[in-house]
C-alpha atoms as a PDB file:
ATOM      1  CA  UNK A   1       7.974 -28.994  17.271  1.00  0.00           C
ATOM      2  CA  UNK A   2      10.334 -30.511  14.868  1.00  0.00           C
ATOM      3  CA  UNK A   3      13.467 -29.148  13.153  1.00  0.00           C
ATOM      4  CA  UNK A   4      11.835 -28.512   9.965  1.00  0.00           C
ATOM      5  CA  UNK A   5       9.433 -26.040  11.399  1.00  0.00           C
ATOM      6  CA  UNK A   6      11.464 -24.824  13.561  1.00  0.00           C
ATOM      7  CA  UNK A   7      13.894 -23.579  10.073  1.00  0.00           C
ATOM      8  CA  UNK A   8      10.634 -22.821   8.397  1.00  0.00           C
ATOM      9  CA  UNK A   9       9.790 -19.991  11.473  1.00  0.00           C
ATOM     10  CA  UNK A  10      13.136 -18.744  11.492  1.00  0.00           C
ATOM     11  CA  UNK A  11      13.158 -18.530   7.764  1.00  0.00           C
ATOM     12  CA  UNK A  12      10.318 -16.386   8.133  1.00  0.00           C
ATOM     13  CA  UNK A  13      11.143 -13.967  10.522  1.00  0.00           C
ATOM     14  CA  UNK A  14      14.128 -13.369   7.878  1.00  0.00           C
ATOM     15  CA  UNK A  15      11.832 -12.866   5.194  1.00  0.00           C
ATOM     16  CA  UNK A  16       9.510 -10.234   7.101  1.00  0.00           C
ATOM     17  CA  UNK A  17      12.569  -8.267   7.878  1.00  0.00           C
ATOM     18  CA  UNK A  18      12.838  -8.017   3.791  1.00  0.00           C
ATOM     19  CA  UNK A  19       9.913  -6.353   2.540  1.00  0.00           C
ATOM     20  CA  UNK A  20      11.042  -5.755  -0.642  1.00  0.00           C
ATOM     21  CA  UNK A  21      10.797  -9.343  -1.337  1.00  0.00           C
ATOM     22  CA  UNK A  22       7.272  -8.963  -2.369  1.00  0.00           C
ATOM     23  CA  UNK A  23       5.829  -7.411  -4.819  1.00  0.00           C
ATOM     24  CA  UNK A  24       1.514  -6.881  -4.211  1.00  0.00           C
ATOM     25  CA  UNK A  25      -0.375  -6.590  -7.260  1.00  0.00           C
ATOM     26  CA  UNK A  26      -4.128  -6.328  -5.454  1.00  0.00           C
ATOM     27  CA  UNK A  27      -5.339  -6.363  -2.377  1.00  0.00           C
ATOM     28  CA  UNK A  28      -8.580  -4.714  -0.137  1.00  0.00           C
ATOM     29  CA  UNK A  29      -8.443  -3.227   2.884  1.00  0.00           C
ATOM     30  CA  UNK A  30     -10.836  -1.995   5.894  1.00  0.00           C
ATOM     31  CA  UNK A  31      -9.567   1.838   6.818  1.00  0.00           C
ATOM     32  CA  UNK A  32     -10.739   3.292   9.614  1.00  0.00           C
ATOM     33  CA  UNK A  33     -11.054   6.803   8.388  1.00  0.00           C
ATOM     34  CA  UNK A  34     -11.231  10.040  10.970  1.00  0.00           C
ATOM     35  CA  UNK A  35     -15.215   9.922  10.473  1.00  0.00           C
ATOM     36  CA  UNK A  36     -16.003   6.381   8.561  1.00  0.00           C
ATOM     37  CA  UNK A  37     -14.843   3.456   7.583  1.00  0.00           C
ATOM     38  CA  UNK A  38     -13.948   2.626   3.908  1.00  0.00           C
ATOM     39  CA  UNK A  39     -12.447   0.238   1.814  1.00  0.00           C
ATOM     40  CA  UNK A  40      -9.481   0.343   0.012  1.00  0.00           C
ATOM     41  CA  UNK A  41      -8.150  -1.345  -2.802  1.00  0.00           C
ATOM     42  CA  UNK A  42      -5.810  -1.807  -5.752  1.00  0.00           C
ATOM     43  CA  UNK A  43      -6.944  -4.054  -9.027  1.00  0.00           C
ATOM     44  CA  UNK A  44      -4.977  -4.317 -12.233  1.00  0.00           C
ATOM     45  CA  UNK A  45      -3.081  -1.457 -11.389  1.00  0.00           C
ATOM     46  CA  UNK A  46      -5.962   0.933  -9.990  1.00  0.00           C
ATOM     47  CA  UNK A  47      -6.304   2.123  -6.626  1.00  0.00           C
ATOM     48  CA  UNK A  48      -9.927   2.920  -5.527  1.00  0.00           C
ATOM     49  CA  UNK A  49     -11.288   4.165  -1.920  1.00  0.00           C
ATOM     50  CA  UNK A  50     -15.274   4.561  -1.371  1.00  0.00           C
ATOM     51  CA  UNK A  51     -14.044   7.912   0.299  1.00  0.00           C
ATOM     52  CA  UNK A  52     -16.219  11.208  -0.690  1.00  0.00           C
ATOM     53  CA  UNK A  53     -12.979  12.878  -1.609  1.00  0.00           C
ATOM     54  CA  UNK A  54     -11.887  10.033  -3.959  1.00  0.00           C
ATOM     55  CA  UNK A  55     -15.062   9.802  -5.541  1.00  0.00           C
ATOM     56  CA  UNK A  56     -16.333  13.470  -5.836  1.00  0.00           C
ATOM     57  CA  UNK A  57     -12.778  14.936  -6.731  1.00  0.00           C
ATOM     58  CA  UNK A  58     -10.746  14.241 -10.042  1.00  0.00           C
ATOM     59  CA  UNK A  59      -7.157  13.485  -8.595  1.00  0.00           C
ATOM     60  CA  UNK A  60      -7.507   9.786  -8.655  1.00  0.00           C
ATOM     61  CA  UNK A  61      -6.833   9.861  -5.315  1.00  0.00           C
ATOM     62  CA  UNK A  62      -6.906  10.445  -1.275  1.00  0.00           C
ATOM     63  CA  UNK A  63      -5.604  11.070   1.909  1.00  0.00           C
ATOM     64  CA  UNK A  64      -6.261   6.515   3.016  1.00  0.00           C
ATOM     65  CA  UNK A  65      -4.975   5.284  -0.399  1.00  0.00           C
ATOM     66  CA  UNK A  66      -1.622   7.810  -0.442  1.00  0.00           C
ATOM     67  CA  UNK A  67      -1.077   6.475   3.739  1.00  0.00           C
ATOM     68  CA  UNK A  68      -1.578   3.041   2.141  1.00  0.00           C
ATOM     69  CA  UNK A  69       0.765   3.297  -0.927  1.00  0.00           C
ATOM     70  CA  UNK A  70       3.604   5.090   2.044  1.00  0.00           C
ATOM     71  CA  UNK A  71       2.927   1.877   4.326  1.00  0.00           C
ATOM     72  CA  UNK A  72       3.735  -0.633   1.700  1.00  0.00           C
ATOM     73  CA  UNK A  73       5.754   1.177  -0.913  1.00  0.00           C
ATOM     74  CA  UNK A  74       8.417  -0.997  -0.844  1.00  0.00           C
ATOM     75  CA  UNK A  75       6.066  -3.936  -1.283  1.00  0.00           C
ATOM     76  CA  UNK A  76       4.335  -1.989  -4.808  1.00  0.00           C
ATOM     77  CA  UNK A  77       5.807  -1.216  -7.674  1.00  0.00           C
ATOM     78  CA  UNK A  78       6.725   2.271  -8.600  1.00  0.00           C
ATOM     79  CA  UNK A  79       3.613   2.493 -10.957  1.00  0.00           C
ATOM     80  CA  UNK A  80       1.477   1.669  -8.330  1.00  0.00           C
ATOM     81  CA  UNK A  81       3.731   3.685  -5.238  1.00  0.00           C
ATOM     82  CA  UNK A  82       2.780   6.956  -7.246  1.00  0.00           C
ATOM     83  CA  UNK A  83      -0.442   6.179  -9.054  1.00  0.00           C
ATOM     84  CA  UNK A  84      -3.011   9.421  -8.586  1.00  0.00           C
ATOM     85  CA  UNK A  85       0.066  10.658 -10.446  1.00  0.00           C
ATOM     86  CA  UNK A  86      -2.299  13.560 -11.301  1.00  0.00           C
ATOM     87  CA  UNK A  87      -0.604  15.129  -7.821  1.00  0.00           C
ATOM     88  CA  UNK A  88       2.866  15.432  -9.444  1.00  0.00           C
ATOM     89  CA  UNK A  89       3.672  13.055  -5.768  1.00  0.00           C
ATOM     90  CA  UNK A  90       7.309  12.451  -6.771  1.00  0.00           C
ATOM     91  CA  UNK A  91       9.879   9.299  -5.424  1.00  0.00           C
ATOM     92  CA  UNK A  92      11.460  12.558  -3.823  1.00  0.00           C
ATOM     93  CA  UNK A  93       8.717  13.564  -1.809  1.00  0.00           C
ATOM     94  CA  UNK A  94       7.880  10.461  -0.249  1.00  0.00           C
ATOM     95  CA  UNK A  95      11.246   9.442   0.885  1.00  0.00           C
ATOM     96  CA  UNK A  96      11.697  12.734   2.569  1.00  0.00           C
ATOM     97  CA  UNK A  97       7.957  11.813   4.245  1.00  0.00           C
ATOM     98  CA  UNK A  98       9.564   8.308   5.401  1.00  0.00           C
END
């Protein structure tokens, strides 16, 4: 392996240690649910889960997306780290859950 990828693998392990040098503005996911699979997703600033709960219930949103917005909070902005704001889920509350 030569020096330059050598620097470049180093200069990634740096950068995973620093997840709050990126910012995610979509993505899709695969959650494996307590009873089902589902997929889970933010798009143009909208999180959306094929969940019964997040369908059938007006909050905006459920149990997979709120695990997924505490697993990469620091990688979302804030609009998107407490979107389903319909919960009154304050910065507050999910530091003390971290």
């Amino acid at each position: 392996m030569n020096s330059s990828m050598i620097g470049k693998i180093e200069k990634a392990h740096r950068y995973a240690k620093e997840p709050e040098r990126v910012l995610l503005h979509s993505l899709e996911s695969t959650f494996h649910g307590g009873h089902d699979d589902h997929t889970v997703g933010l798009t143009n600033g909208h999180w959306h889960c094929t969940c019964h709960a997040f369908s059938s219930h007006a909050l905006g949103t459920c149990a997979h997306v709120m695990a997924l917005q505490q697993m990469l909070a620091q990688m979302l902005s804030e609009d998107d780290r407490f979107s389903g704001d319909d919960l009154a889920i304050s910065s507050e509350s999910m530091q003390v859950a971290n």
